[in-house]
N, C-alpha and C. Protein backbone atom coordinates (compact mmCIF):
# COMPACT_ATOMS: atom_id res chain seq x y z
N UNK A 1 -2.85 16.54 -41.98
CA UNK A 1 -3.25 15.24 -41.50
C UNK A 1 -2.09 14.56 -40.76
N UNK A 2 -0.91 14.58 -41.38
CA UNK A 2 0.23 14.04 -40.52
C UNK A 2 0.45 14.50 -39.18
N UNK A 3 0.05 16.13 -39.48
CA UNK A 3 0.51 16.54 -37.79
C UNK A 3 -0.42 15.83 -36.95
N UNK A 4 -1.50 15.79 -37.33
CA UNK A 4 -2.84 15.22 -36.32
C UNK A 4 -2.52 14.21 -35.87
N UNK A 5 -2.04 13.27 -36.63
CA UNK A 5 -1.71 11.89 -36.47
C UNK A 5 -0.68 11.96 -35.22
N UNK A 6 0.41 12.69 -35.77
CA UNK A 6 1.31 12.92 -34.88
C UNK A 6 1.03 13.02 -33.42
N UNK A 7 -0.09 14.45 -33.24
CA UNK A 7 -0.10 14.92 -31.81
C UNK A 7 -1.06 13.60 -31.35
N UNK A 8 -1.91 13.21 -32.19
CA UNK A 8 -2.52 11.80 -31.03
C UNK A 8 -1.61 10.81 -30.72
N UNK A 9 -0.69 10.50 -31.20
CA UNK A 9 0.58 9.85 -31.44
C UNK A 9 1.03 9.98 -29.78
N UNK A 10 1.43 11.74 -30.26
CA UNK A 10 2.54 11.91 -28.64
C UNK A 10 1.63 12.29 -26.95
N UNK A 11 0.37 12.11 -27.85
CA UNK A 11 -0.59 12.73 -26.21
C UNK A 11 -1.43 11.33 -25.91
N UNK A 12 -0.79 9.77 -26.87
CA UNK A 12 -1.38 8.86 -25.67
C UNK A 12 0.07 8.27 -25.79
N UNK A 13 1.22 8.44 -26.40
CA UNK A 13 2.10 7.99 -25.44
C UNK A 13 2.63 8.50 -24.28
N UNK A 14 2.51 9.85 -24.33
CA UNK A 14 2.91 10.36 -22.74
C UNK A 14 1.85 10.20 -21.88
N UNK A 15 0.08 9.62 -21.98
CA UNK A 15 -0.52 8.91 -20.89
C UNK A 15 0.27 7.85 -20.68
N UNK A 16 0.78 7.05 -21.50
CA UNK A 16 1.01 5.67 -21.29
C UNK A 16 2.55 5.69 -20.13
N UNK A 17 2.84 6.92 -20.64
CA UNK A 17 4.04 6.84 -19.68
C UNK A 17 3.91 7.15 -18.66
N UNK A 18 3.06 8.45 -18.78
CA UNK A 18 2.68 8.76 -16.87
C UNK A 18 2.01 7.55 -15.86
N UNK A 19 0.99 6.81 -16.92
CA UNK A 19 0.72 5.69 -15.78
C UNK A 19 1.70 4.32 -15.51
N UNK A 20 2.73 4.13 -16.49
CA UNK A 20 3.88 3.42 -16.26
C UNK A 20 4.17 3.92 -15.12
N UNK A 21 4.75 5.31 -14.93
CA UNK A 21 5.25 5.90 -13.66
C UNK A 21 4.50 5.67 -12.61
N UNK A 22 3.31 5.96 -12.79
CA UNK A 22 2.27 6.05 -11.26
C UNK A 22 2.75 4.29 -10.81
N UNK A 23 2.32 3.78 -12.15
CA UNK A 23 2.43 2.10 -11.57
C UNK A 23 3.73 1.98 -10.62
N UNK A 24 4.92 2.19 -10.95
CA UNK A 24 6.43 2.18 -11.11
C UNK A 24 6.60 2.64 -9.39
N UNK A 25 5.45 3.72 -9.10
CA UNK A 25 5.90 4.43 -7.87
C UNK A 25 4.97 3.59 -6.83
N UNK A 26 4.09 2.44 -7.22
CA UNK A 26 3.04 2.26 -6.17
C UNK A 26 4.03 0.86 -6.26
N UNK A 27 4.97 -0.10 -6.94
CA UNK A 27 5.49 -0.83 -6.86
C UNK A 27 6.67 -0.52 -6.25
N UNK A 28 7.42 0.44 -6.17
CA UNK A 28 8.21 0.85 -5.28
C UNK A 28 8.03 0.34 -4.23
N UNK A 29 6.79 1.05 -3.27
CA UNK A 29 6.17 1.19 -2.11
C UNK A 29 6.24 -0.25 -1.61
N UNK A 30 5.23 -0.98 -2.25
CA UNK A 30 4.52 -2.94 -2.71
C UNK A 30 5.96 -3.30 -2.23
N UNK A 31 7.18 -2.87 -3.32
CA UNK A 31 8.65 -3.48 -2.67
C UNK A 31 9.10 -3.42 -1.15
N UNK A 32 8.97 -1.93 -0.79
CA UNK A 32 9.66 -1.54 0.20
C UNK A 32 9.05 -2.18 1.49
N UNK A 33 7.30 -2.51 1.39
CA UNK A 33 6.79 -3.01 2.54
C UNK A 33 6.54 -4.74 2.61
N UNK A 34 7.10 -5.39 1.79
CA UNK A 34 7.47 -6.63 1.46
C UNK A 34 8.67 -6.64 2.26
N UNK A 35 9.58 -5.51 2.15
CA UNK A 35 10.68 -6.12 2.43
C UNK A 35 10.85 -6.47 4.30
N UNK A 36 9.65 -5.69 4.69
CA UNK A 36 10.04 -5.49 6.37
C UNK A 36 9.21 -6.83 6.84
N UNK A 37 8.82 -8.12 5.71
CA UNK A 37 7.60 -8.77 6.55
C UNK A 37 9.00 -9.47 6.99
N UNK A 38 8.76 -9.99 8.31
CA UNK A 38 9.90 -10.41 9.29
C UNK A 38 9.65 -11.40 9.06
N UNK A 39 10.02 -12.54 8.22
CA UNK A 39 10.24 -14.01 8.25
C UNK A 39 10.58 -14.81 6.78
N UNK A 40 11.01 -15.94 7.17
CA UNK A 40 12.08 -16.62 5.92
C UNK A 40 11.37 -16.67 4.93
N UNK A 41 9.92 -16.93 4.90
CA UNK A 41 9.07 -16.78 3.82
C UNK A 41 7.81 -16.49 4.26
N UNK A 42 6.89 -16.05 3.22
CA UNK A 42 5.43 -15.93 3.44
C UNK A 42 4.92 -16.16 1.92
N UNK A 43 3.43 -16.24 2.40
CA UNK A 43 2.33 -16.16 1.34
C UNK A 43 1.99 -15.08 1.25
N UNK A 44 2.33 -13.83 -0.37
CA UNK A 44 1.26 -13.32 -0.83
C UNK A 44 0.11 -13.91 -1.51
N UNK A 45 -1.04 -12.89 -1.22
CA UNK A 45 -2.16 -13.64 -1.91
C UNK A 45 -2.28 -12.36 -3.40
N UNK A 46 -2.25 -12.87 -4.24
CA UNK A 46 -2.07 -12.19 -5.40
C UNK A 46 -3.16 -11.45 -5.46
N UNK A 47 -4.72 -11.49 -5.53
CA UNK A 47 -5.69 -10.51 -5.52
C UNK A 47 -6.12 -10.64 -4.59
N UNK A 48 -6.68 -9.56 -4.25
CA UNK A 48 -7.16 -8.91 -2.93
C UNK A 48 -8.14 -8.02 -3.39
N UNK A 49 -9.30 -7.20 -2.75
CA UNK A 49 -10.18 -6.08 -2.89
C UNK A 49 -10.08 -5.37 -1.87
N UNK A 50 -9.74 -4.24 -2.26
CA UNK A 50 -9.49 -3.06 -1.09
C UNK A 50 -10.83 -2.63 -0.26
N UNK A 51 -11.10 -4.02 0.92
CA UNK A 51 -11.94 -3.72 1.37
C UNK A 51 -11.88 -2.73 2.68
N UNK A 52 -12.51 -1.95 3.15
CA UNK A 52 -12.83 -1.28 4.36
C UNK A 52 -11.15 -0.41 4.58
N UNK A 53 -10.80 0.07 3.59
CA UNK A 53 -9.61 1.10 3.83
C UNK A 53 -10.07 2.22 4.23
N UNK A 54 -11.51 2.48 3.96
CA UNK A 54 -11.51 4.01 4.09
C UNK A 54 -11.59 3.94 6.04
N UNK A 55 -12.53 2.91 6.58
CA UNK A 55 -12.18 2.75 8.15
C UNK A 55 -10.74 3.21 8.41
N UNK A 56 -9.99 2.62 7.90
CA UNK A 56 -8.79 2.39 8.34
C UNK A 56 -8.35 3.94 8.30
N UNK A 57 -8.15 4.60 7.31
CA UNK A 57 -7.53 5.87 6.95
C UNK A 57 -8.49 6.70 7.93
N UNK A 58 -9.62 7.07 7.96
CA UNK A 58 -10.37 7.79 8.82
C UNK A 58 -10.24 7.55 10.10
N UNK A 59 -10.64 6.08 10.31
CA UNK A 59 -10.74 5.28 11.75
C UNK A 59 -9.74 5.70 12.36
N UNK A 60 -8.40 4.90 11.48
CA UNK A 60 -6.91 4.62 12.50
C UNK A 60 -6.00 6.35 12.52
N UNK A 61 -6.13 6.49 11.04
CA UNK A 61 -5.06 7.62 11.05
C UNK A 61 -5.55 9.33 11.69
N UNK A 62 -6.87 9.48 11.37
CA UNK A 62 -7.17 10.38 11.90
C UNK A 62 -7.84 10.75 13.31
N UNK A 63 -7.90 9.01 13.88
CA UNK A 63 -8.51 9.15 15.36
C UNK A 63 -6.98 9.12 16.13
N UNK A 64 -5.98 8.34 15.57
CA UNK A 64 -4.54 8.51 16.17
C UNK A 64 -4.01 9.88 16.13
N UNK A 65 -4.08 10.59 14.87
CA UNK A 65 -3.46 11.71 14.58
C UNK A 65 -3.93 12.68 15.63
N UNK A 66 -5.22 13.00 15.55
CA UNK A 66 -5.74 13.99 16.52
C UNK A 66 -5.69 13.88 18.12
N UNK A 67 -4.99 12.66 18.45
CA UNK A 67 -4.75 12.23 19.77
C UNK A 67 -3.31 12.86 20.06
N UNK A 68 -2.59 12.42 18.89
CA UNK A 68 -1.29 13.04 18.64
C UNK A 68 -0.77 13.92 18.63
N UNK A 69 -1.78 14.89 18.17
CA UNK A 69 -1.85 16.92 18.49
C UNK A 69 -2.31 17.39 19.88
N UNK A 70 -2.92 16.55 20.49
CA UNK A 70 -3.24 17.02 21.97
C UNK A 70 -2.27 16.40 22.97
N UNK A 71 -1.14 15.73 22.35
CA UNK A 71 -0.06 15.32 23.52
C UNK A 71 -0.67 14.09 24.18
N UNK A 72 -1.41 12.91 23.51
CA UNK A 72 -1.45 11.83 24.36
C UNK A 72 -0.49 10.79 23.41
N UNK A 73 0.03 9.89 24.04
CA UNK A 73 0.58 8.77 23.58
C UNK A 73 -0.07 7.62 23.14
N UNK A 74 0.99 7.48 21.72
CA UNK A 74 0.09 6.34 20.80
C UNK A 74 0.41 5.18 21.23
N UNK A 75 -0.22 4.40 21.79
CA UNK A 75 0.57 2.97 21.62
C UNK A 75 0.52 2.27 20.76
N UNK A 76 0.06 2.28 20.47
CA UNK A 76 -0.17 1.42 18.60
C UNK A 76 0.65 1.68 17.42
N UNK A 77 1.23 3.07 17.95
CA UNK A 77 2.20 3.39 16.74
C UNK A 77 3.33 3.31 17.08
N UNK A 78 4.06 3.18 16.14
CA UNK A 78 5.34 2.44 15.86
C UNK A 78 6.52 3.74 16.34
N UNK A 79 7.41 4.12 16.81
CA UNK A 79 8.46 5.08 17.19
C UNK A 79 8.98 5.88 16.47
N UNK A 80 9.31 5.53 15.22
CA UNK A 80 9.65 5.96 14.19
C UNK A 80 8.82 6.65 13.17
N UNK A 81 7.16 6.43 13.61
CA UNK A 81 6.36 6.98 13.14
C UNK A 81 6.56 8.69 12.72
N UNK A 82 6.39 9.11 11.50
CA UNK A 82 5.84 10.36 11.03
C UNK A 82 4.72 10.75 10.56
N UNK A 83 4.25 11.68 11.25
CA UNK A 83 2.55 12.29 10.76
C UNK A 83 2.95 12.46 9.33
N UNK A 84 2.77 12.16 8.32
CA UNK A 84 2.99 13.39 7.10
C UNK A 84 2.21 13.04 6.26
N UNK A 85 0.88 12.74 6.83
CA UNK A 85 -0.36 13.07 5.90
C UNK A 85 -1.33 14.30 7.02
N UNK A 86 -1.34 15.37 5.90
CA UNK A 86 -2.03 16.35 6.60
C UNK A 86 -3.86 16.21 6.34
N UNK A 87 -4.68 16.87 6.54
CA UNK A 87 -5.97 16.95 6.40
C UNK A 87 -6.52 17.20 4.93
N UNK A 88 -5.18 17.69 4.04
CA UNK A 88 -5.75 17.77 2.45
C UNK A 88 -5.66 16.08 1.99
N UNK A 89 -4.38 15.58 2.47
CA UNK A 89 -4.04 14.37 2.26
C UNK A 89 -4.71 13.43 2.13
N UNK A 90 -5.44 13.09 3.67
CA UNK A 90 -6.36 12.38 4.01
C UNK A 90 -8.10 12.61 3.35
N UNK A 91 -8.28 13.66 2.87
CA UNK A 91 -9.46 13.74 2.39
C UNK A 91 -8.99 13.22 0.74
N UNK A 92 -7.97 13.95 0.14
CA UNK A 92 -7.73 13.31 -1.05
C UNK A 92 -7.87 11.48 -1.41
N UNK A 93 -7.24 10.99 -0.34
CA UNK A 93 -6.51 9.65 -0.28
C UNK A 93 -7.71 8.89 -0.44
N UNK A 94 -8.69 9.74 1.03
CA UNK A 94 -10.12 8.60 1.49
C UNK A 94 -10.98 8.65 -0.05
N UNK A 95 -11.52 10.09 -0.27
CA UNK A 95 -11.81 10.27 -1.26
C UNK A 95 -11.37 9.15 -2.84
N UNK A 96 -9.80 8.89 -3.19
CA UNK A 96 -9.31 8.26 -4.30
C UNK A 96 -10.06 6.37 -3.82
N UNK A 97 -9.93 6.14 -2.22
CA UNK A 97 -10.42 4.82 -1.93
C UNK A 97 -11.69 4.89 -2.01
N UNK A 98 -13.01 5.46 -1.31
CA UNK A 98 -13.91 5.54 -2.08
C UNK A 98 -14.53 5.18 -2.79
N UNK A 99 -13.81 5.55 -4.17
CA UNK A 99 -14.39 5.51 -5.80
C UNK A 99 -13.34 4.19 -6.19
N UNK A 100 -12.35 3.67 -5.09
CA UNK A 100 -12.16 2.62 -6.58
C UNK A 100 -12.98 1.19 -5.55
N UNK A 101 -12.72 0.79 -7.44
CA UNK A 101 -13.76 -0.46 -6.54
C UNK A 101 -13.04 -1.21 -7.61
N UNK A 102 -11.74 -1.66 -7.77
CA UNK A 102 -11.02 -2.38 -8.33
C UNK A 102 -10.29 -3.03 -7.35
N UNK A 103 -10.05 -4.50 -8.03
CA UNK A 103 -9.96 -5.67 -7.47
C UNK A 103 -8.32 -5.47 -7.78
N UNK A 104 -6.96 -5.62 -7.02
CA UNK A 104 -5.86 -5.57 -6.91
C UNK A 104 -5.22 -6.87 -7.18
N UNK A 105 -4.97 -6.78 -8.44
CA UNK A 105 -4.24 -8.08 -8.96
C UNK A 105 -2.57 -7.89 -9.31
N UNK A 106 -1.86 -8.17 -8.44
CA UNK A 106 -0.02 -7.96 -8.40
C UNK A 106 0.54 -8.28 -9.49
N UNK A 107 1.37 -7.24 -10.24
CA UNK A 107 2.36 -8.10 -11.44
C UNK A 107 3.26 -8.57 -10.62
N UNK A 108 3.45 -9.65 -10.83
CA UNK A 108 4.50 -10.63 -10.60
C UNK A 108 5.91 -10.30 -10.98
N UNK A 109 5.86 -9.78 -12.13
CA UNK A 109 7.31 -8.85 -12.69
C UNK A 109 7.78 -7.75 -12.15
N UNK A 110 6.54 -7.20 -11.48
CA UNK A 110 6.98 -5.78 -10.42
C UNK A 110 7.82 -5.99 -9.42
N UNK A 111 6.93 -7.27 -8.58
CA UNK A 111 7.55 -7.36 -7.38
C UNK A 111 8.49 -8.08 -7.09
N UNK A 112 9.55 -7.91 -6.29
CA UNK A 112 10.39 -8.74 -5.87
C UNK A 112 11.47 -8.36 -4.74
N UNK A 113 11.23 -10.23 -4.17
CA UNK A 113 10.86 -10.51 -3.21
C UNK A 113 11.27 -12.03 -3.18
N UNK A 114 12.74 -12.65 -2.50
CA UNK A 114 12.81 -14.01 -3.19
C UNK A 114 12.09 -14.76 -1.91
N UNK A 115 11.56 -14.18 -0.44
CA UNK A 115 10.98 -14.63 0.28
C UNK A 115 9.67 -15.36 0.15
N UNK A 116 8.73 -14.80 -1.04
CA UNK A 116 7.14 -14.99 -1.32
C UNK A 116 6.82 -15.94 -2.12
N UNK A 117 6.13 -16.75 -1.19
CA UNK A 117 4.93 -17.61 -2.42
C UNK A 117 3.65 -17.11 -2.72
N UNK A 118 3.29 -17.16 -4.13
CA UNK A 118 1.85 -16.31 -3.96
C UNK A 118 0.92 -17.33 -3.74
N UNK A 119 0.04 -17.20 -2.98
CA UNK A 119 -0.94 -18.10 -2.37
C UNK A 119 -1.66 -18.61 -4.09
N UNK A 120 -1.48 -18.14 -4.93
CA UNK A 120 -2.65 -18.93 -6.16
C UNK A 120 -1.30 -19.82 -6.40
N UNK A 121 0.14 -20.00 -6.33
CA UNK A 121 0.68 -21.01 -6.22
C UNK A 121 0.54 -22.31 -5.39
N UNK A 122 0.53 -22.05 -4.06
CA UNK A 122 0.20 -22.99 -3.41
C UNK A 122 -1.03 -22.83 -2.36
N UNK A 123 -2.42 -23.47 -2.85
CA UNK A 123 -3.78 -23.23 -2.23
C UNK A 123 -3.06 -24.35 -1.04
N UNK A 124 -2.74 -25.60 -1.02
CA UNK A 124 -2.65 -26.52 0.09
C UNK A 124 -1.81 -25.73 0.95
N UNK A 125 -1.29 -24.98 1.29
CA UNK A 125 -0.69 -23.84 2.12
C UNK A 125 -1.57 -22.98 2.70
N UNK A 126 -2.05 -22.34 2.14
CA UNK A 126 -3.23 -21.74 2.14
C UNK A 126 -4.51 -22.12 3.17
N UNK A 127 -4.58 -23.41 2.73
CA UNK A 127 -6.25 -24.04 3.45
C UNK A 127 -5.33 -24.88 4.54
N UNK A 128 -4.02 -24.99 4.66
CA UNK A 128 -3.32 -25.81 6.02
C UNK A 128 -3.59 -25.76 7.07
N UNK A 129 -3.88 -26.57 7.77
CA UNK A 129 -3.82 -26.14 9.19
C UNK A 129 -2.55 -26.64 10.09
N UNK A 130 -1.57 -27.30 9.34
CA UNK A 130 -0.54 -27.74 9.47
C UNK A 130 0.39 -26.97 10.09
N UNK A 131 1.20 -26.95 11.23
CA UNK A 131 2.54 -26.08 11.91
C UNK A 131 3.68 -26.44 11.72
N UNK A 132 4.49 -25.84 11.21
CA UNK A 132 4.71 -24.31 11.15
C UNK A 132 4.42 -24.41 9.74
N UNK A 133 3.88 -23.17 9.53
CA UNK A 133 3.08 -22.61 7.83
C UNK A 133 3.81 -21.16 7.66
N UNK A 134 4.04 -20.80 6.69
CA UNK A 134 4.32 -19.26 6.36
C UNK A 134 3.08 -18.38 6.76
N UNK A 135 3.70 -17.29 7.36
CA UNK A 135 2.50 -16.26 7.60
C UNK A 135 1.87 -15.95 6.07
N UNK A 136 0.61 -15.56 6.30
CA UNK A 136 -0.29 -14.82 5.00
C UNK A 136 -0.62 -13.49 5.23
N UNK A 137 0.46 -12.45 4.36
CA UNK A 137 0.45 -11.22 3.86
C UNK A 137 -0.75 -10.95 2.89
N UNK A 138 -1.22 -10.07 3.23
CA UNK A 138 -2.25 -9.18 2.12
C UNK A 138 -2.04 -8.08 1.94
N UNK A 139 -1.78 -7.10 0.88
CA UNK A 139 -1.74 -5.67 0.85
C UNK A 139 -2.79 -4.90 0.11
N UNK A 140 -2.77 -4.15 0.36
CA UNK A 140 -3.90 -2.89 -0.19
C UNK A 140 -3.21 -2.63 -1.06
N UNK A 141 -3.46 -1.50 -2.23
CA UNK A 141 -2.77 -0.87 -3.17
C UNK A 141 -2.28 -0.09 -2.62
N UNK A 142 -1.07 0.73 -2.57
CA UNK A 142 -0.76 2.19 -2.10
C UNK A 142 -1.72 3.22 -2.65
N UNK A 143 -2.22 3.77 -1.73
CA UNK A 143 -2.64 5.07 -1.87
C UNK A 143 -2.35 6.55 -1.63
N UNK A 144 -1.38 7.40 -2.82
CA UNK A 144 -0.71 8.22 -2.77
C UNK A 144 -1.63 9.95 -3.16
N UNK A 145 -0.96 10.78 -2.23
CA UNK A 145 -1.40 11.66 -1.94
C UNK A 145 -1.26 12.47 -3.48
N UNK A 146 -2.13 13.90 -3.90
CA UNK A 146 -2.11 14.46 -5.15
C UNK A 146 -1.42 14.85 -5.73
N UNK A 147 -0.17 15.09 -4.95
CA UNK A 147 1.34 15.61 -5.44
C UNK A 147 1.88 14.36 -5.43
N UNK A 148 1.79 12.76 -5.32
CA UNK A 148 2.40 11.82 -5.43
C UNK A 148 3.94 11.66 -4.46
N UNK A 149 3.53 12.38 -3.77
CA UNK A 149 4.75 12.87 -2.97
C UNK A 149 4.85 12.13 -1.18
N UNK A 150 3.25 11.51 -1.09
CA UNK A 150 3.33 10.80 0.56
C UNK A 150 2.13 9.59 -0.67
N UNK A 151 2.25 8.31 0.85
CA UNK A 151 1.60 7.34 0.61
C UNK A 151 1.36 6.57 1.94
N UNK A 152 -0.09 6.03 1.56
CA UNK A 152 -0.28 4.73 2.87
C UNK A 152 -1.00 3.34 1.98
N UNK A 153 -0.57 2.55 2.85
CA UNK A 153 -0.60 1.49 1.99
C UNK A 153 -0.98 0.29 3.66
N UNK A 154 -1.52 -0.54 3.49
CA UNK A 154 -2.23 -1.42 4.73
C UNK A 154 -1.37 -2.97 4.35
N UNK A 155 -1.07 -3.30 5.39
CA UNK A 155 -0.40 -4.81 5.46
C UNK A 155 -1.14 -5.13 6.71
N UNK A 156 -1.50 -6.62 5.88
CA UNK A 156 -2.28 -7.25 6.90
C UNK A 156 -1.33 -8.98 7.16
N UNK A 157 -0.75 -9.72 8.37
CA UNK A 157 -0.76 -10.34 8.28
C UNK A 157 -1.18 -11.04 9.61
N UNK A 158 -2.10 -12.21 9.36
CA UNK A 158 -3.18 -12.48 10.13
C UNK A 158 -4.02 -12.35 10.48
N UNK A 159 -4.08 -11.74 11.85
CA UNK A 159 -4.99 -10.86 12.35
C UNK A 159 -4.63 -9.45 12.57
N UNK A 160 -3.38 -9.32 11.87
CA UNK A 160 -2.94 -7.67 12.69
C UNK A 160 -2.55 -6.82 11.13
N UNK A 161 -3.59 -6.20 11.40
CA UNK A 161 -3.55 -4.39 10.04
C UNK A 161 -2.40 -3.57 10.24
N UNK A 162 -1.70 -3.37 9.47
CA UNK A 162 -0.79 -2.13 9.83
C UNK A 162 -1.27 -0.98 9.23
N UNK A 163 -1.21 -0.16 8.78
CA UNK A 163 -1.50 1.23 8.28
C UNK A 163 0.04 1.72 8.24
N UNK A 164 0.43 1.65 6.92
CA UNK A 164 2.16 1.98 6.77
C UNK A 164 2.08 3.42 6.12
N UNK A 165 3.04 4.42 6.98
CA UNK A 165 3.29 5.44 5.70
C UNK A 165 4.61 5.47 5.01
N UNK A 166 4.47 5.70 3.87
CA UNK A 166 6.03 6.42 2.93
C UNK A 166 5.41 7.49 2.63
N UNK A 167 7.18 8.24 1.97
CA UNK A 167 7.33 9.43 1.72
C UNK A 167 8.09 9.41 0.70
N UNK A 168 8.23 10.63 -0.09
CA UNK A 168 9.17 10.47 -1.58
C UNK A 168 10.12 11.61 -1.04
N UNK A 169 11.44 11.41 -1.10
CA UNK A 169 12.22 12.05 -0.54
C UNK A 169 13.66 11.93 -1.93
N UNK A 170 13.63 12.75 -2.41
CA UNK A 170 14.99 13.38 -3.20
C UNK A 170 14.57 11.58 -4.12
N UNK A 171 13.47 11.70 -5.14
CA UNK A 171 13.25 10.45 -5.70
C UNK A 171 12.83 9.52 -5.01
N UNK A 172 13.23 9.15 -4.02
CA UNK A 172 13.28 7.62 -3.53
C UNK A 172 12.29 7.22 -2.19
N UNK A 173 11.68 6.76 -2.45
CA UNK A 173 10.60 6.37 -1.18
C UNK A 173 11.10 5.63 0.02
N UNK A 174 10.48 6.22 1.42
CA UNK A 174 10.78 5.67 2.15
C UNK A 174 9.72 5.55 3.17
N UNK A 175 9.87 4.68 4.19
CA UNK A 175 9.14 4.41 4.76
C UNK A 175 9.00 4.93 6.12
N UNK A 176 7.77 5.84 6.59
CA UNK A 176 7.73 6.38 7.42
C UNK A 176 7.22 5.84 9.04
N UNK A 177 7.29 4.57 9.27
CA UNK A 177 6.47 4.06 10.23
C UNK A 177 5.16 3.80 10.17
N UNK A 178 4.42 2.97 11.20
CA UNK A 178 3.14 2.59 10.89
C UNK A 178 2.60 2.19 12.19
N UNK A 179 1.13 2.08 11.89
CA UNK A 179 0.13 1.54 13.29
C UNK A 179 -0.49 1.02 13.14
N UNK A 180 -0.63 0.22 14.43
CA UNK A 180 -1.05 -1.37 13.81
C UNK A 180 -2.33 -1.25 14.47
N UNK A 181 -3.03 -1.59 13.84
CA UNK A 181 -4.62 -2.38 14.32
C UNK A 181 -5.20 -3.99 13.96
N UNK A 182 -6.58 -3.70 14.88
CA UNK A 182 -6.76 -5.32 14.64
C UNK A 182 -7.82 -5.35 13.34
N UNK A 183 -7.62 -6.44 12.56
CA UNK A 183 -8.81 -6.80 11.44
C UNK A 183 -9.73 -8.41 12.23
N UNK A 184 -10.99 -7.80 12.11
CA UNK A 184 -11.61 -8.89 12.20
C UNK A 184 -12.14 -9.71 10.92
């Protein structure tokens, strides 16, 4: 009986740890693309619903990509851009967006960022029509490939979508460039 106890013991604390990690690696990402929003401050909006990503991943990355293999030029993408989601990637990724239908609510303890107000702090910011206002950031969750090893993740501020990739390189994520589209 003790051992039993035991092995349920050590087979939901090592779930608990692997999804610490998964969390750990999609806050990474949340960090790293916070850090490029270009200005003294902004509004995150703390929940968001990952709406219409799969457009985006199908739409943007694979109507760009395949333009990209026949030698035409992207303009939309960024210079620094790297392909490094392949066709397993992208079916995995679209596939994981898909099926979730969870509403993306930010720990606050994850992120940081001394630039951000989160918009459920200040709604009169928010509903302003007042100039000059902080831009309003929204992000998608990262969505990382099956080996946890590439990721894309969508920043929206305003009217303009990015489609960002990272990569996990010797531990540490980085950011691979991105292309921007419009959200209506």
């Amino acid at each position: 009986m003790k051992y039993l106890v035991l092995l349920v013991s050590v087979v939901f604390l090592g779930c608990k740890v692997q999804k610490a990690k998964d969390l750990s690696d999609e806050y990474k990402i949340v960090n790293l693309v916070l850090k490029k929003v270009d200005s003294e401050q902004f509004m995150l909006y703390d929940e968001i619903y990952n709406y219409n990503l799969d457009f985006t991943i199908v739409g943007v990355y694979k109507g760009w990509y395949n333009k990209h293999l026949t030698g035409k030029i992207i303009p939309m993408a960024s210079k620094d851009l790297e392909w490094i989601l392949d066709y397993y990637d992208i079916e995995f990724i679209s596939k994981k967006i898909n099926s979730d239908t969870i509403k993306t609510k930010w720990d606050r303890k994850q992120i940081k960022n001394p630039n951000l107000i989160y918009a459920s702090d200040r709604p009169d910011l928010v509903e302003s029509t007042d100039l000059p206002r902080p831009p309003r950031v929204e992000l998608s969750k990262p969505y990382l490939n099956e080996d946890r090893s590439k990721a894309m993740i969508i920043r929206i501020i305003g009217g303009n979508g990015f489609l960002i990739l990272a990569k996990k390189v010797d531990g540490k994520w980085l950011l691979c460039g991105n292309i921007e589209y419009m959200v209506s």
